[in-house]
Structure formats: C-alpha cells, structure tokens
Protein backbone atom coordinates (compact mmCIF):
# COMPACT_ATOMS: atom_id res chain seq x y z
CA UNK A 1 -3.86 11.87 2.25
CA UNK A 2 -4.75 15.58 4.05
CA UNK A 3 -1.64 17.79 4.90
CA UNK A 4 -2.78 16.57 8.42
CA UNK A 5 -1.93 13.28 7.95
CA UNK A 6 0.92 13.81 5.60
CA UNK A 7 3.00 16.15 8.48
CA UNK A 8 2.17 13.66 10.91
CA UNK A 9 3.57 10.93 8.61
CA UNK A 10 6.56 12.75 8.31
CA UNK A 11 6.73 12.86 12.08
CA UNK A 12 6.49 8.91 12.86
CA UNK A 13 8.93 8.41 9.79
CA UNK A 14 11.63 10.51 11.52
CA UNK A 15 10.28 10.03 14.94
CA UNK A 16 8.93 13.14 15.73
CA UNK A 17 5.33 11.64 17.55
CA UNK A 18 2.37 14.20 17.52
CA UNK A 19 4.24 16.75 14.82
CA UNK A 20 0.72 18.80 13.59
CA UNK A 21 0.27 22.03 12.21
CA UNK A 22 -0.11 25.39 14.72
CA UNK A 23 -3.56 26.76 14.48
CA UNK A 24 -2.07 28.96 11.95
CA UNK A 25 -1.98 26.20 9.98
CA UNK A 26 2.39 25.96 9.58
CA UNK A 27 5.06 23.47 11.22
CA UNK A 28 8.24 23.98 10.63
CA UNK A 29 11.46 20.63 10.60
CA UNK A 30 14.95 21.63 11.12
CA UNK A 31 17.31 19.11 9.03
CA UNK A 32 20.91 18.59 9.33
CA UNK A 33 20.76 21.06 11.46
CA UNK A 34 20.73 23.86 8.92
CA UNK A 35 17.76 23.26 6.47
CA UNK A 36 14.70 25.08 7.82
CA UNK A 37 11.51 23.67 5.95
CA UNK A 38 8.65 25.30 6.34
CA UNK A 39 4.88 23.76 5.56
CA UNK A 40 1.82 25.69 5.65
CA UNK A 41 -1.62 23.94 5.11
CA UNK A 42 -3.70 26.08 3.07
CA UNK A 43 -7.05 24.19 3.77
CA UNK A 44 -9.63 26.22 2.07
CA UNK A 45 -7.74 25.70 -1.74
CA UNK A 46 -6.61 22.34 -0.69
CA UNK A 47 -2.97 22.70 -1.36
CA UNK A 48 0.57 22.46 1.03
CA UNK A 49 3.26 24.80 0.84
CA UNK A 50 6.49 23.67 1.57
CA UNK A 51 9.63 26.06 1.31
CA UNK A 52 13.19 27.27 3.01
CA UNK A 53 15.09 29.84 2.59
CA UNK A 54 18.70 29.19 0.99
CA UNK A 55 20.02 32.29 1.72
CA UNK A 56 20.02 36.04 0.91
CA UNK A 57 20.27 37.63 -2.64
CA UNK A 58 24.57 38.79 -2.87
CA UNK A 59 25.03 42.61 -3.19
CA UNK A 60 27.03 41.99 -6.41
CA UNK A 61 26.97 39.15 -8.89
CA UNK A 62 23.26 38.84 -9.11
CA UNK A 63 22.84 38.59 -12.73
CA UNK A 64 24.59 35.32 -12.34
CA UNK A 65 23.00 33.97 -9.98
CA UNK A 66 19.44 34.94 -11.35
CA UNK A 67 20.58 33.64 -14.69
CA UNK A 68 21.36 30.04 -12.38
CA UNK A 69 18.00 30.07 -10.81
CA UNK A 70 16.12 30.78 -13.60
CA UNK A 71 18.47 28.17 -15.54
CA UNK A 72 17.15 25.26 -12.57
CA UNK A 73 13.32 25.98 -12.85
CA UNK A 74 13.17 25.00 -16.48
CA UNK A 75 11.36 21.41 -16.31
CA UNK A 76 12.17 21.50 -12.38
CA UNK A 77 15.52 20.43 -13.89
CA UNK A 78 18.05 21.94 -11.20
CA UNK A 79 15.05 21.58 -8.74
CA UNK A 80 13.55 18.28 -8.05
CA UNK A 81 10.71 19.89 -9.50
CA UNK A 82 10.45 22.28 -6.82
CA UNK A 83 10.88 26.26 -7.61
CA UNK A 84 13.72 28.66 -7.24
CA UNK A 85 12.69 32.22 -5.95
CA UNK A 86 13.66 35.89 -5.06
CA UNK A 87 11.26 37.06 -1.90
CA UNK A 88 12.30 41.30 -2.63
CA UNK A 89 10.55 41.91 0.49
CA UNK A 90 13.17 39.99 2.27
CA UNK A 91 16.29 39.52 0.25
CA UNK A 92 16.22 35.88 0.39
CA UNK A 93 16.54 33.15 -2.22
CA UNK A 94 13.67 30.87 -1.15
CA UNK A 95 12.97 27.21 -2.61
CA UNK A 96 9.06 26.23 -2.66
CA UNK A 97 7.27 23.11 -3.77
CA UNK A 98 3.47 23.59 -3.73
CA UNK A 99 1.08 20.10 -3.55
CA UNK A 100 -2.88 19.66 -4.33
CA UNK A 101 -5.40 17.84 -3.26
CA UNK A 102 -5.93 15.34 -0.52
CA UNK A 103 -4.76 12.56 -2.51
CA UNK A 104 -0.90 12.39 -2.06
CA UNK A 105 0.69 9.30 -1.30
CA UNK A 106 2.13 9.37 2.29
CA UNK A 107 5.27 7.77 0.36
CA UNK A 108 5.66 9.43 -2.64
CA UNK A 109 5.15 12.57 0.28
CA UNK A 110 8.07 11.38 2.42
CA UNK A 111 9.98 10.66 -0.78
CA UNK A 112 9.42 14.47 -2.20
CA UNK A 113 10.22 15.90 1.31
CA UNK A 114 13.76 13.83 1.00
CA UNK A 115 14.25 15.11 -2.36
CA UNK A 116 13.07 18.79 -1.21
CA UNK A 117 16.06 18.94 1.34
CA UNK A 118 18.51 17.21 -0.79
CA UNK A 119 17.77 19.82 -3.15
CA UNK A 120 17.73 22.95 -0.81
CA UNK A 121 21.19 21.86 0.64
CA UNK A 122 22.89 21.35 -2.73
CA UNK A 123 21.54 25.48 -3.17
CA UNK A 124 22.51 26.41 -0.06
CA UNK A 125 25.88 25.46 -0.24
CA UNK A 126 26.22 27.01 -3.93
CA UNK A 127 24.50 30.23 -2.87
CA UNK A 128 26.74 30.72 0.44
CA UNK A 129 29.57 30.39 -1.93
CA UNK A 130 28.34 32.39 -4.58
CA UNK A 131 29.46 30.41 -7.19
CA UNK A 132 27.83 31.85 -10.14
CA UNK A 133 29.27 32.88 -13.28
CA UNK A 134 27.13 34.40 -16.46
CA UNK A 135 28.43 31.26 -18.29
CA UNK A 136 27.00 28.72 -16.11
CA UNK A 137 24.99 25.88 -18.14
CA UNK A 138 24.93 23.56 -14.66
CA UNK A 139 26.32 23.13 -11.14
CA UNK A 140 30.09 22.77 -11.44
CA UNK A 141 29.82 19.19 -10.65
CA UNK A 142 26.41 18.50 -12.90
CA UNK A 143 25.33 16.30 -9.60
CA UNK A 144 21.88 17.59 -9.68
CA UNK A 145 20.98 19.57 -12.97
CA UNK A 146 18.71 16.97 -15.08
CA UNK A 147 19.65 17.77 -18.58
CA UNK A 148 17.23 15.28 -20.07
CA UNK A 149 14.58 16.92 -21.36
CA UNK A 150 15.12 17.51 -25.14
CA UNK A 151 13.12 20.82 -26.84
CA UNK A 152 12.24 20.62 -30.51
C-alpha cells in the first residue's frame, strides 16, 4: 500500500476519518497523550519516515545512556526493530523506523505503528528517569530487550 493509504488506514483503525499527509508531505498522531509520532512521506525514494522524540540528551550521565542506545539497536533488539538516535542539532533522543516501497501490508503497518509506540513509551519513561548505568546489559525489568539472537 502507498504511505497515502497506509496514514489513512491508520486513521479509520483509530477513528481519525480523512487523516492525510500536509502538502509537505508529514502528519503527525498524538498517543496516550504523550507520544508524538511523526510520519513524513518521502514520495520521490518511495520510503515513510516515522519517528518521536523521547526526550533530550541529560547534561551528565551520557556515556550510559549512549552505551544503552547503542546496546538496543543491535538486531533492533531493544527497538522493535526501529532505531535509537542522538539529533546534536537539537539535543533530543529521537526513535525512527524508516519503510520502502508501496507494498506494505496495511496490517502488518498498523501492527508496526503499535509496536513503534509501545516501544517509544517504554524509552521515554527510562530516559525521563535516566536510568542508565555503564553496566547495563538490558532494561531493569528485561520487558522489552530481545536477547535472542545468538553471534558466532
């Protein structure tokens, strides 16, 4: 399916009738009341962006936290094979998911979305706290880290 038809998928599903893109191409879904998710329609190389910021970068304990991110992107593990990101430019800790082609699914679309803000408030949350410690292997509760990829 086109992003076109994907966001306005997404719209019927949560009842949101007419939800488009701006001529800019972006639309942007407020969830819980506190996950902003972005998607911008980048026509001409036939991919959709989808992102949200989680929050801004901490003054101190970075390391940690970088260490965490970087930790989550390995095999999307900590991600729902989305990706974990520092905009500089901005300070901000920003979770993106890019998809190509026209030929996504509308459910396995609605599905991703779902797991895209499950994932981003799981970050928020630990990112607000700043919860990071140079030993951290996974989330202190494991509840979203997929450990099961095996390297040889």
């Amino acid at each position: 399916m086109k992003p076109e038809n994907l966001l306005a998928e997404l719209g019927s599903h949560m009842g949101i009738p007419n939800l488009g893109f701006d001529e800019q191409g972006c639309a942007r879904l407020v969830f819980d009341d506190q996950i902003e998710v972005n998607f911008e329609n980048d026509a001409a190389n036939h991919r959709l962006q989808i992102y949200t910021t989680l929050g801004n970068v901490p003054a101190e304990n970075k390391e940690a936290l970088y260490g965490a991110l970087l930790e989550a992107n390995l095999f999307g593990s900590g991600t729902a094979g989305a990706t974990l990101a520092i905009d500089n430019l901005h300070g901000e800790i920003v979770l993106c998911h890019t998809f190509y082609g026209d030929d996504i699914p509308s459910a396995t679309f609605l599905s991703l979305v779902e797991s895209f803000v499950n994932t981003a408030e799981k970050w928020a949350q630990q990112i607000a706290n700043n919860s990071f410690t140079s030993e951290q292997t996974s989330n202190s509760d494991g509840s979203f880290l997929d450990t099961s990829f095996l390297r040889a």
